[in-house]
Structures are given as C-alpha cells and as structure tokens.
Protein backbone atom coordinates (compact mmCIF):
# COMPACT_ATOMS: atom_id res chain seq x y z
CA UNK A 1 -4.19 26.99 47.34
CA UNK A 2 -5.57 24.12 45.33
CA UNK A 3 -8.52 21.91 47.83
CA UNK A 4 -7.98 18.25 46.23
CA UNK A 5 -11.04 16.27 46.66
CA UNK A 6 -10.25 12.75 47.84
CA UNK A 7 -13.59 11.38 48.04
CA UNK A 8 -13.86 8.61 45.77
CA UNK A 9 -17.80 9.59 44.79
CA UNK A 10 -17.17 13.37 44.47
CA UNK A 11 -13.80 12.49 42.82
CA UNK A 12 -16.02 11.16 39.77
CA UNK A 13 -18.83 13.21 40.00
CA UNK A 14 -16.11 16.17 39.36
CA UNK A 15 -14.51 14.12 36.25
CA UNK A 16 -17.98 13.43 34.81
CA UNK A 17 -18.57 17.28 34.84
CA UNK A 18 -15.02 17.72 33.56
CA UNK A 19 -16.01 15.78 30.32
CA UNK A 20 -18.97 17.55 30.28
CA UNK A 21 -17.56 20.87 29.95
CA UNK A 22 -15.31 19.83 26.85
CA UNK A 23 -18.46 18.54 25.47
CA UNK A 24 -20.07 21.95 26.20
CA UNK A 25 -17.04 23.25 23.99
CA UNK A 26 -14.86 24.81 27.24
CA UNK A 27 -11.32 25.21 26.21
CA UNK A 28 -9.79 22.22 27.05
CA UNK A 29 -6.54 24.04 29.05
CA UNK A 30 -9.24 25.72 31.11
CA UNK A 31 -10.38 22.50 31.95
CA UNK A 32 -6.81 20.78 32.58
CA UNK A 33 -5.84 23.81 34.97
CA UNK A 34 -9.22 22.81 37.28
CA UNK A 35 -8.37 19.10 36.91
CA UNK A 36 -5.17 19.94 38.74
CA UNK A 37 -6.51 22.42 40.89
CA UNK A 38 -8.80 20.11 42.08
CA UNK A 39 -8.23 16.76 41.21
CA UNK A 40 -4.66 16.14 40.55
CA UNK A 41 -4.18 12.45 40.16
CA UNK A 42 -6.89 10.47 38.97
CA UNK A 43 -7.19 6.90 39.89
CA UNK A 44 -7.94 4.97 36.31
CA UNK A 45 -10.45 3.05 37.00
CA UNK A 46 -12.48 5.94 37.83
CA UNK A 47 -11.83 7.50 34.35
CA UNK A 48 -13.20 3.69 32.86
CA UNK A 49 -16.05 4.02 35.30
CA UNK A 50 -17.10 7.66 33.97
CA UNK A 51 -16.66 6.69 29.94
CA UNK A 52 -19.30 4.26 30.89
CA UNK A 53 -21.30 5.63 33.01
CA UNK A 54 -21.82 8.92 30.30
CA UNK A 55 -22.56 6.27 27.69
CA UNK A 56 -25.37 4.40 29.88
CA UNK A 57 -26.53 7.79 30.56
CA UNK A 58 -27.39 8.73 27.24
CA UNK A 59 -24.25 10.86 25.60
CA UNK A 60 -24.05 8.80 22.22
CA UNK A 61 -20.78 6.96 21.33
CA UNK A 62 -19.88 8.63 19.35
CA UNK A 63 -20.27 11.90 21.25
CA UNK A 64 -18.03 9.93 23.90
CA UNK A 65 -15.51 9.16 20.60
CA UNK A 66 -15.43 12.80 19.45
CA UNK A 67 -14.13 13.39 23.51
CA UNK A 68 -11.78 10.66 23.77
CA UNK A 69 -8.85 12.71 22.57
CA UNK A 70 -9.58 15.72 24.13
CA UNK A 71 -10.01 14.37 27.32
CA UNK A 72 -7.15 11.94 26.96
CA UNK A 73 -5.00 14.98 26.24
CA UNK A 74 -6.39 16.75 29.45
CA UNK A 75 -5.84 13.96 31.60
CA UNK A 76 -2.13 12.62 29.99
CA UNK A 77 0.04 12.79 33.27
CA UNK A 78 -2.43 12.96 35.82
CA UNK A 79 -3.89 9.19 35.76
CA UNK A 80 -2.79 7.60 38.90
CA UNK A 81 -0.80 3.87 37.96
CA UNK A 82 0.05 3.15 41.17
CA UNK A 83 -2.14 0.81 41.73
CA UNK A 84 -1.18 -1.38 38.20
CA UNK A 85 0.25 -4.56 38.63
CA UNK A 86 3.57 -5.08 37.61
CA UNK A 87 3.95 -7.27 34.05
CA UNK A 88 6.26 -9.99 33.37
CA UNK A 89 8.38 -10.58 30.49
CA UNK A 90 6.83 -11.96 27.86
CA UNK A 91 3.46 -11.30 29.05
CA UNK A 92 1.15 -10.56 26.37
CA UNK A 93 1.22 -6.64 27.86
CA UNK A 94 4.89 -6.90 28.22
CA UNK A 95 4.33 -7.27 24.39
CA UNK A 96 2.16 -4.55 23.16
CA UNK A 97 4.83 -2.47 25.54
CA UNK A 98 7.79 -3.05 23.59
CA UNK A 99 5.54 -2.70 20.67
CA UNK A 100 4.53 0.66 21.40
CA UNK A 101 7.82 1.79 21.85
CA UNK A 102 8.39 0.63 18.42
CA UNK A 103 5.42 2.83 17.29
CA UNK A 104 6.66 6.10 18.93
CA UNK A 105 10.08 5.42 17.42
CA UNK A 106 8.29 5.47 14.02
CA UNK A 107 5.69 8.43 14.40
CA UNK A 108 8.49 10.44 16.10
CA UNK A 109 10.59 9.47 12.84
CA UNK A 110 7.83 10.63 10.73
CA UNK A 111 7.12 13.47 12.68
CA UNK A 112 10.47 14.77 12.19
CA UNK A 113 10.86 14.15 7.95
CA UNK A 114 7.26 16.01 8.04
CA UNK A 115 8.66 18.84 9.19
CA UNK A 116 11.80 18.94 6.45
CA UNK A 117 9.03 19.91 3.61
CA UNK A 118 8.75 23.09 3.71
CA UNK A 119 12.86 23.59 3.66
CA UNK A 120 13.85 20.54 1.42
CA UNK A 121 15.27 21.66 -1.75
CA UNK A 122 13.21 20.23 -4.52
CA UNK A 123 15.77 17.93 -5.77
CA UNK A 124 15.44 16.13 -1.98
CA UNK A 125 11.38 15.93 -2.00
CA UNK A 126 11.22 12.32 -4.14
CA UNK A 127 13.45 11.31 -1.43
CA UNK A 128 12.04 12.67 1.61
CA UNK A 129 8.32 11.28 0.16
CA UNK A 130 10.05 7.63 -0.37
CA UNK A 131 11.43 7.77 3.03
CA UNK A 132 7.97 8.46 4.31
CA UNK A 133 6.46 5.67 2.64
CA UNK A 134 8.84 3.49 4.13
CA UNK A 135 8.04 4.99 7.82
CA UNK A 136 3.74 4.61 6.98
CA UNK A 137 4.49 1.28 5.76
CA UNK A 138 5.77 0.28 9.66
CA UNK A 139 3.07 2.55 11.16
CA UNK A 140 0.31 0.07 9.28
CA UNK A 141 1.42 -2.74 11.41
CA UNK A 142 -0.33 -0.96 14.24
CA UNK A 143 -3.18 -2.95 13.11
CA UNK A 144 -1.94 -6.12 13.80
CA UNK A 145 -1.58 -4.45 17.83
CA UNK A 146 -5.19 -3.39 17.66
CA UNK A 147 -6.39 -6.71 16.47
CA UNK A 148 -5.39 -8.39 19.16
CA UNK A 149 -7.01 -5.51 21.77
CA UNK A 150 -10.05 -5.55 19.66
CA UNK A 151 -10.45 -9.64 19.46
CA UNK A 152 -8.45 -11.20 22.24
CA UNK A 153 -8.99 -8.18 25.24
CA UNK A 154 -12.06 -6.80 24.84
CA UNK A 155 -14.00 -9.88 24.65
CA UNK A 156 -12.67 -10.48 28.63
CA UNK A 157 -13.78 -6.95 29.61
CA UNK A 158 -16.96 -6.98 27.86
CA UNK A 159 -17.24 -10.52 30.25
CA UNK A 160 -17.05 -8.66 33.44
CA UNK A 161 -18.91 -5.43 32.14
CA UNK A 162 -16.91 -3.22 30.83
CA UNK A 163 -18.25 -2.60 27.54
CA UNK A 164 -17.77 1.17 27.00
CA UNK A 165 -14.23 1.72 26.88
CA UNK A 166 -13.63 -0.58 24.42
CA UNK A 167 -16.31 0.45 22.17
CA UNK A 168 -14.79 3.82 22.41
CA UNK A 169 -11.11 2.45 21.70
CA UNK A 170 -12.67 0.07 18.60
CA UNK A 171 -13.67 3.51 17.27
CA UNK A 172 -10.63 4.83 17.69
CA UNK A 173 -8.59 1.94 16.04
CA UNK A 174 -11.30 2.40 12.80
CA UNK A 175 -10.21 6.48 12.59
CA UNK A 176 -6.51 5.99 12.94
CA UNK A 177 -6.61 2.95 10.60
CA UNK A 178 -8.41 5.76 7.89
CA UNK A 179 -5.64 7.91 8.36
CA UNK A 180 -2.73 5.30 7.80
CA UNK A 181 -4.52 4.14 4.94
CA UNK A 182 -5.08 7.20 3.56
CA UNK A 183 -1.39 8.63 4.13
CA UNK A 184 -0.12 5.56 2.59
CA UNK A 185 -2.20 6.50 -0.71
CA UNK A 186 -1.30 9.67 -0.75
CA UNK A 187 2.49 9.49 -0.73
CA UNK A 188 2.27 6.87 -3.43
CA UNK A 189 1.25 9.22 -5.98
CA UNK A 190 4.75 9.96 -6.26
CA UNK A 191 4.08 13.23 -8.09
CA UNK A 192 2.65 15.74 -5.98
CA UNK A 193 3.64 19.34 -5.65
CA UNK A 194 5.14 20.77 -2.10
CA UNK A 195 2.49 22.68 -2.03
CA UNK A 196 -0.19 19.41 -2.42
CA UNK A 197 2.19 17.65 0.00
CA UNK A 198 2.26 20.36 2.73
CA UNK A 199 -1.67 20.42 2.83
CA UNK A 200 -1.46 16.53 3.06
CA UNK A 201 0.78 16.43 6.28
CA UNK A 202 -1.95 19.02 7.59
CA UNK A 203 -4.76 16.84 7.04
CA UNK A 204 -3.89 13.62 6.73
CA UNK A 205 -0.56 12.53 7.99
CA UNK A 206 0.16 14.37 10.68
CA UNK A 207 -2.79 13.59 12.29
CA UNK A 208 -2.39 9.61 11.47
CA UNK A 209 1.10 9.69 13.31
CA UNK A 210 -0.81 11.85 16.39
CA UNK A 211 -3.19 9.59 16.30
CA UNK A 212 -0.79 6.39 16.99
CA UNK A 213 0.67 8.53 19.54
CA UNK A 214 -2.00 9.64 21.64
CA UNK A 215 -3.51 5.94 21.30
CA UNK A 216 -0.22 4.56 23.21
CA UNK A 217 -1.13 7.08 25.88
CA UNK A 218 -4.86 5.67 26.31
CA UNK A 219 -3.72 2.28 26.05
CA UNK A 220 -0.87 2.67 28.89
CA UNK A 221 -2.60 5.25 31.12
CA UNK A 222 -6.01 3.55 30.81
CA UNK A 223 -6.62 0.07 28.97
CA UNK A 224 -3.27 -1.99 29.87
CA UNK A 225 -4.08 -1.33 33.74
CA UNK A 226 -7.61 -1.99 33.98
CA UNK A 227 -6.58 -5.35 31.92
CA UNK A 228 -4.55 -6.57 34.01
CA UNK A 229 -6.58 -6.05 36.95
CA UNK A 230 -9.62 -7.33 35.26
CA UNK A 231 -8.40 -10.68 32.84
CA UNK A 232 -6.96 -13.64 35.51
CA UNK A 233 -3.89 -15.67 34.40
CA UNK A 234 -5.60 -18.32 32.45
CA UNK A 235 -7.16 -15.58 30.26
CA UNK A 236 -4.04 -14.00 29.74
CA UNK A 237 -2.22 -17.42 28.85
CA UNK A 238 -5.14 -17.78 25.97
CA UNK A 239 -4.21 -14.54 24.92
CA UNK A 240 -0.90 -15.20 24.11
CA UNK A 241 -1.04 -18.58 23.00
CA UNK A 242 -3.89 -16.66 20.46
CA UNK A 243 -1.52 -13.77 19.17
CA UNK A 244 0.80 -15.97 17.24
CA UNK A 245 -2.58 -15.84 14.59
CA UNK A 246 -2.98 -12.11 14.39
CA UNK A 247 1.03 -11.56 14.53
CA UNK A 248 3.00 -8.98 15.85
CA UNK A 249 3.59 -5.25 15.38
CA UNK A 250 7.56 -4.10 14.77
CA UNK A 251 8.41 -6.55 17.60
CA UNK A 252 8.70 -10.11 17.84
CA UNK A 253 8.67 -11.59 21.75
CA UNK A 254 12.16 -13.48 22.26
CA UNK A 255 10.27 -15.11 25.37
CA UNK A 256 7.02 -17.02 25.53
CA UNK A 257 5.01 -16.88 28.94
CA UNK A 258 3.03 -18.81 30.67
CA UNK A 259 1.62 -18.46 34.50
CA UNK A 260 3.28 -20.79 36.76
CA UNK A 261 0.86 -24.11 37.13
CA UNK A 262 -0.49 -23.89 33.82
CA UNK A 263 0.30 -26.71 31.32
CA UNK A 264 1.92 -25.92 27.86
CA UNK A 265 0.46 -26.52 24.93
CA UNK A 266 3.09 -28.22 22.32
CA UNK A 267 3.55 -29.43 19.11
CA UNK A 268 4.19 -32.62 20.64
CA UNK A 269 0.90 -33.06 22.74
CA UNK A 270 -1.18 -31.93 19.21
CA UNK A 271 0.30 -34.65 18.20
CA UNK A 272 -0.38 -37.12 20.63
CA UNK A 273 -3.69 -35.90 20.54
CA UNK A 274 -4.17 -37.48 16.98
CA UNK A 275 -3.68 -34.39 14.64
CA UNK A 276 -1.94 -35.90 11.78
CA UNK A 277 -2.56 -34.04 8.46
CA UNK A 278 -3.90 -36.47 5.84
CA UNK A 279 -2.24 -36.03 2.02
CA UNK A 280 -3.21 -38.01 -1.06
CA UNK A 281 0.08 -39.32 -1.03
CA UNK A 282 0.69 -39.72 2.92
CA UNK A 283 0.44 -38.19 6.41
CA UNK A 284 2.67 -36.89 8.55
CA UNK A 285 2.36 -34.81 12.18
CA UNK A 286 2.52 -31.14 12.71
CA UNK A 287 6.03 -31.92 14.53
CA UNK A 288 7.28 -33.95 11.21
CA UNK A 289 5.94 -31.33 9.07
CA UNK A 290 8.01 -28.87 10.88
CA UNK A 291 10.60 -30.87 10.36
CA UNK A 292 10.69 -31.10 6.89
CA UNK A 293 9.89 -27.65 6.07
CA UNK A 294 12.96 -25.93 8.23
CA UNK A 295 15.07 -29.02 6.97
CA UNK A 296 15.13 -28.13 3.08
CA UNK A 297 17.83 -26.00 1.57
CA UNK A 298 15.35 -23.11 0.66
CA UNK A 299 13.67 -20.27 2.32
CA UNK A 300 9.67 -20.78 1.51
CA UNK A 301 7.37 -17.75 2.82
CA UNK A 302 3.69 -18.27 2.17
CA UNK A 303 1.56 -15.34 1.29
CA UNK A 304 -2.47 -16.01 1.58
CA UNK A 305 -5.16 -15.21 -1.28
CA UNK A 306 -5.74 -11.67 0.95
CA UNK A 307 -2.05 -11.42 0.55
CA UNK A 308 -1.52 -11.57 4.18
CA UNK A 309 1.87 -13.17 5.17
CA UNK A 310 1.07 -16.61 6.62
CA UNK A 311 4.14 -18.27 6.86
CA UNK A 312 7.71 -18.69 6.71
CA UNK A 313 9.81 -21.53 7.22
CA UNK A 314 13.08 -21.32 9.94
CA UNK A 315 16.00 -23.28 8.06
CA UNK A 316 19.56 -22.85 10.12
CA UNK A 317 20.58 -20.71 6.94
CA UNK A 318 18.13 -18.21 6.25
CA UNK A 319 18.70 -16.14 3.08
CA UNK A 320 16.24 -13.36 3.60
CA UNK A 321 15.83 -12.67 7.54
CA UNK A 322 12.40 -13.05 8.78
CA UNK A 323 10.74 -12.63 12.17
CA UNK A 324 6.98 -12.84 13.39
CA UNK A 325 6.44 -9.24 13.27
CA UNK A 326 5.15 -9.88 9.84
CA UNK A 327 2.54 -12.82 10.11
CA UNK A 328 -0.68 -11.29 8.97
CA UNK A 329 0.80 -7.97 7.58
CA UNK A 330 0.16 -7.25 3.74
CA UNK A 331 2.93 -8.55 1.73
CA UNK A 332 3.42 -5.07 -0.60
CA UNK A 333 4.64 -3.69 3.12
CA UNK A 334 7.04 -6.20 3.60
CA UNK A 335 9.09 -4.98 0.75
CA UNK A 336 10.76 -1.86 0.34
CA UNK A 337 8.60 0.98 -1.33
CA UNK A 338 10.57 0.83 -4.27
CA UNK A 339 9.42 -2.52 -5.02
CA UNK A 340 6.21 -2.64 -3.94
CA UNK A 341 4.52 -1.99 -7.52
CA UNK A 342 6.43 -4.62 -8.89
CA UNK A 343 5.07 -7.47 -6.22
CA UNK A 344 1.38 -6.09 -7.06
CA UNK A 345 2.23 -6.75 -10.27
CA UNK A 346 3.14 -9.86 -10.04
CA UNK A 347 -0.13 -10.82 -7.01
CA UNK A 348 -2.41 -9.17 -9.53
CA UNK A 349 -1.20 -11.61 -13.05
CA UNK A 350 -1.49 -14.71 -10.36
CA UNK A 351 -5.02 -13.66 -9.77
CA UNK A 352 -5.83 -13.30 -12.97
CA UNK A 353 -4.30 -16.30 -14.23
CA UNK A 354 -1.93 -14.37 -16.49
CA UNK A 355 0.98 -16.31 -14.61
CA UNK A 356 2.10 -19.12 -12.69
CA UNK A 357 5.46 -17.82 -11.45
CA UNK A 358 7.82 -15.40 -11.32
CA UNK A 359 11.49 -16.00 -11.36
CA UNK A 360 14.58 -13.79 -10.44
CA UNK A 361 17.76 -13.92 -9.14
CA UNK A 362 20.64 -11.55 -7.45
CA UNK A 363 24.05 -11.31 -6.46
CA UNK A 364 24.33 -10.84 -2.73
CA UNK A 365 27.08 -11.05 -0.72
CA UNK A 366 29.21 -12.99 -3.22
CA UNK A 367 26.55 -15.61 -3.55
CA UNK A 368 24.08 -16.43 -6.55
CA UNK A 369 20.36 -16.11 -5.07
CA UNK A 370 17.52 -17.48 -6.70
CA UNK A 371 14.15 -16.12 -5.99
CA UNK A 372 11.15 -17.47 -7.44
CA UNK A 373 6.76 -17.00 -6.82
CA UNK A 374 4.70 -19.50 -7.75
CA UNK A 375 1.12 -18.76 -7.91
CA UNK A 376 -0.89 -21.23 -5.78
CA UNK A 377 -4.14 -22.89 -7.02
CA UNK A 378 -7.00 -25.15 -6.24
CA UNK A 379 -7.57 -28.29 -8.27
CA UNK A 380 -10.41 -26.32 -9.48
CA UNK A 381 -8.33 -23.61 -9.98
CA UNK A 382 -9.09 -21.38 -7.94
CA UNK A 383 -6.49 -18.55 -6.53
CA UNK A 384 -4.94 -20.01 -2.60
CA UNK A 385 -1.90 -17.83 -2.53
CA UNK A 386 1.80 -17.17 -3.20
CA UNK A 387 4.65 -19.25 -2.43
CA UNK A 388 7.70 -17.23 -2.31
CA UNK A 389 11.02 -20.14 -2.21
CA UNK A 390 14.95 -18.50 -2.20
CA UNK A 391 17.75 -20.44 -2.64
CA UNK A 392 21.59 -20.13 -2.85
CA UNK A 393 22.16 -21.78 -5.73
CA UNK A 394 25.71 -20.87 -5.87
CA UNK A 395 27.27 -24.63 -5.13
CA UNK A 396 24.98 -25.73 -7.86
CA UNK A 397 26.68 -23.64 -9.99
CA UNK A 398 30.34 -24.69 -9.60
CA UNK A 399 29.30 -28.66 -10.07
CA UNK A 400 31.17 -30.76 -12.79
CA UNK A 401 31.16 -34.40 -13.47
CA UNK A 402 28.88 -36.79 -11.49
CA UNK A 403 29.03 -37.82 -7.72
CA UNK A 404 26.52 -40.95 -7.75
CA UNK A 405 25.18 -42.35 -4.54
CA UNK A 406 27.79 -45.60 -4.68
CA UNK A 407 29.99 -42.65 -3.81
CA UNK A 408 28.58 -41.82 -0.28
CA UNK A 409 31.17 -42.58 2.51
C-alpha cells in the first residue's frame, strides 16, 4: 500500500530527488511508478519551485533542458490543477488554449500520414510528402504562440522571480523551432527515396511534431497555471492588447477581453490623442485611414521586407479570405506548397530589383480575378515590402459606352 507524503517540504524534497534520479540516468518508468507510489498528485507550483531551485543550486540549464522532457513525460497526469483559476473567453490564455488545440489537431494529422510511408505505394509518396508540407507549414505558426510566451509572459514572471522555468521553456521553443525548420527543408527536396524519407520521420519529423505535443502539456500542466496566478489583470490586459503585433497561431480570437474597470484603448481615443499620420500630400487619422483602406474595391495584403505578413485590409467583399492567424507568419506559408517556389520567386526578383510587379489573373467562381504584387521601395530605393492588391474585375469587363458624372441620379 502506497504511503503518500502530504507534507508540502518533504513533498519537494522527494520531486527534487525524483529529477535527480533521471539525471543519474534511472529509467524514467521506474521513476513514474515511485512518483505514484509516493507522490501521486503534484501541486504545480511545487514542480516551478524545484526547476528553480536545481538551477540556483548549480545543475546547468541546460542539464535542467536535457530533463525537461523526461520529467514532463513522468509527471503528465499527475500535476495537481485544482488550484488554477478558471479563464475567461477571450483571455489571452483562453487564446493560446484554442490555439493548442489547433496544434494537436495538426501534429496528430502529421503523425498519422508519417506512419502511411512505409505502406504507400510509390505512385502515392509525391502526394503523401506534399500533404506533409502542407501540415509543417501550419505547425511553423507555433512560433508566433511562443513569441508571445517568450516576450509578453515571461517578462511578468521574471518580475516576481521566476526566472527558471522560462529559461528552460525559451530553450525548448529554440529546439522545437530547429526541428520545424528542419522538417520543412527536408520535405521540400521533393525527391527523396522512401528509404531517405523513413530515416527523416525518425530523426527529424517525428520528433518536431512530439515536440509541439509534449510542449502543450508543459504549457497547460505547468506555465498557463502559474501565469495566471502570478500576472494581475492589468498585466494580462497589456498582454492582449500586445498580441495583435506578434499575431496568432491557427486561431484567430472572435472576442476581445478586457478586465472589468479597465478603460479600452480605441482607434478613436489615438486619435483624440493627436496621432494623425502626416503625408506629403495630406494627413489623415488612424480611424480615416481605416476607413479608406476597407472602403476600396480591392483586397490589399502587405507583406514586410522579412516577408512577414503585416497587413490586410477588411473590405465587406473579400476575394481571398483572410484572418489574423497570419500577421507575422512568413508569406511562402501562407500559400499552398505548390506555389510556394513561385512567390520566392517573385520576393527574390523584387529584392533584387529584377522587377517591380507581378501580374496574374484567374477564373474563380464565375468571376474574372485580378491579382497583382508590386514591389515596394524607398525613395532611395531601397527594398520596404510587397503589396499584394486582388480585384474582381469582372464588371469592368462587361462596360460599353460612357456613363459620365452629369449622369449620377
């Protein structure tokens, strides 16, 4: 019969040695069966207290990193929530929530075409690898989520003295960003052998999609409860009014939030403020400028000079749907894999100065679609951007004769 220690001190002194032993090199199920036996549940702020406490006392970082999914994997199920706040809607937590539910539905996607190469009949494996990129393509946007841990959280726990955790989780992001990257490069070779593709998934991408995986479980059974009993409201509010800046990963909030008592920030009180942006030709407010842009007959996306999506405008009659999922991702994973050579083909002559623009146009849905990049520049010259602008031009097309503006009724 198992004797649970309940003792808060002896409680941690037992995890610490727990650790230990994986560090030691104790097969970790050895060490899960004595958690139970003797532990059970364990409350999670003790787990934050002994990841620092082992790096103040001297076991390197990265010793502590190595450990992290080990450990994690030892203690999955037996971290004790019930003390956790609960989290609104909307709430930047609520957030990375919903947007980790969007990760699992991707790795456990990937997961599940990794396994189909060693039985795919060779005429399928082009396929199966395009369908792949498609699925690492999503699973990059996890770096938008740890963005926003690594430079809108931490900062607030590092405040109030938690520094270990999150240098542990930073290290984290850093490996599992590696392996995305890397996947990603791999499975655009387009060429490779089942053989070369089977040792891949061994190495690379089955351990990227783990990786994702087993970060969800640190962030909900560790980091997302001591946040929210660590950051206060007003910290949280900054959070979220931050995000917008880093974007979103495979999820875009439907709600904003804000803690009740706590004045909203607008467009309209920037404005009273005295933020008017000054043209050579004019000024107008951010509100007007708003205005104008979601007012013309076009859709207009703006990519930066890192070819991060910046922008997109929100006309009633959107062409091309768009949501804030992908502010700040790369634009070659906003397109679909099969024509994501041909967009850093065209990024790469705008650079260069080879061209200005790229036009193109489509039948879709019974309407005429024009599509055209223009390469942005400095009056020096000097690379800003791309401008993507789509318009149904299909109206224009049908027009005969004149209608002047005597005409107007």
């Amino acid at each position: 019969m198992s004797e649970l220690i309940k003792n808060a001190a002896e409680r941690k002194k037992k995890l610490k040695e727990l650790i230990l032993k994986l560090h030691e090199g104790v097969n970790e199920k050895e060490v899960r069966k004595e958690l139970i036996q003797t532990l059970n549940q364990v409350p999670y702020g003790t787990v934050v207290e002994v990841e620092q406490e082992l790096i103040s006392e001297g076991l390197p970082q990265e010793e502590v990193l190595k450990l992290c999914d080990i450990h994690s994997e030892v203690l999955h199920g037996h971290v004790d929530l019930s003390a956790a706040k609960q989290i609104p809607e909307g709430h930047p937590l609520y957030v990375m929530l919903q947007e980790n539910k969007a990760l699992k539905a991707v790795t456990a996607a990937i997961r599940k075409e990794l396994k189909k190469f060693e039985s795919v009949p060779e005429s399928d494996l082009a396929a199966l690898v395009l369908m792949l990129r498609g699925l690492f393509n999503q699973l990059y946007d996890a770096d938008k989520h740890y963005q926003r841990k690594e430079y809108l959280i931490f900062p607030y726990l590092e405040q109030s003295g938690i520094t270990g955790p999150p240098k542990v989780m930073w290290g984290k992001h850093d490996e599992i960003r590696e392996l995305i990257k890397g996947s990603i490069e791999i499975i655009q070779t387009g060429s490779m052998q089942r053989e070369e593709l089977l040792a891949a998934s061994e190495m690379i991408l089955f351990p990227a999609q783990k990786g994702v995986e087993e970060m969800v479980i640190k962030e909900e059974e560790i980091l997302f409860p001591m946040a929210l009993d660590t950051l206060t409201d007003a910290q949280w509010y900054e959070v979220a009014r931050q995000s917008l800046e880093i974007g979103y990963c495979l999820y875009d909030p439907p709600k904003e939030w804000r803690p009740a008592g706590m004045p909203e920030v607008t467009i309209n009180e920037i404005q009273k403020s005295g933020s008017h942006i000054q043209l050579p030709s004019g000024t107008f407010s951010a509100e007007e400028l708003m205005a104008i842009l979601n007012t013309l007959p076009l859709d207009i996306t703006f990519v930066d000079k890192d070819d991060k999506v910046k922008y997109f405008s929100q006309g009633k009659e959107r062409i091309f749907q768009r949501n804030r999922a992908i502010l700040n991702r790369d634009v070659r994973l906003c397109h679909p894999p099969a024509s994501a050579h041909i967009v850093d083909k065209i990024i790469e002559d705008f650079k260069s100065g080879k061209a200005n623009s790229a036009p193109f146009w489509i039948n879709m849905g019974g309407k005429m679609i024009h599509i055209e990049y223009f390469a942005l520049r400095s009056e020096k010259g000097e690379y800003l951007g791309t401008l993507e602008v789509s318009q149904n031009i299909s109206v224009y097309r049908e027009l005969e004769g004149e209608q002047r503006i005597l005409s107007y009724k």
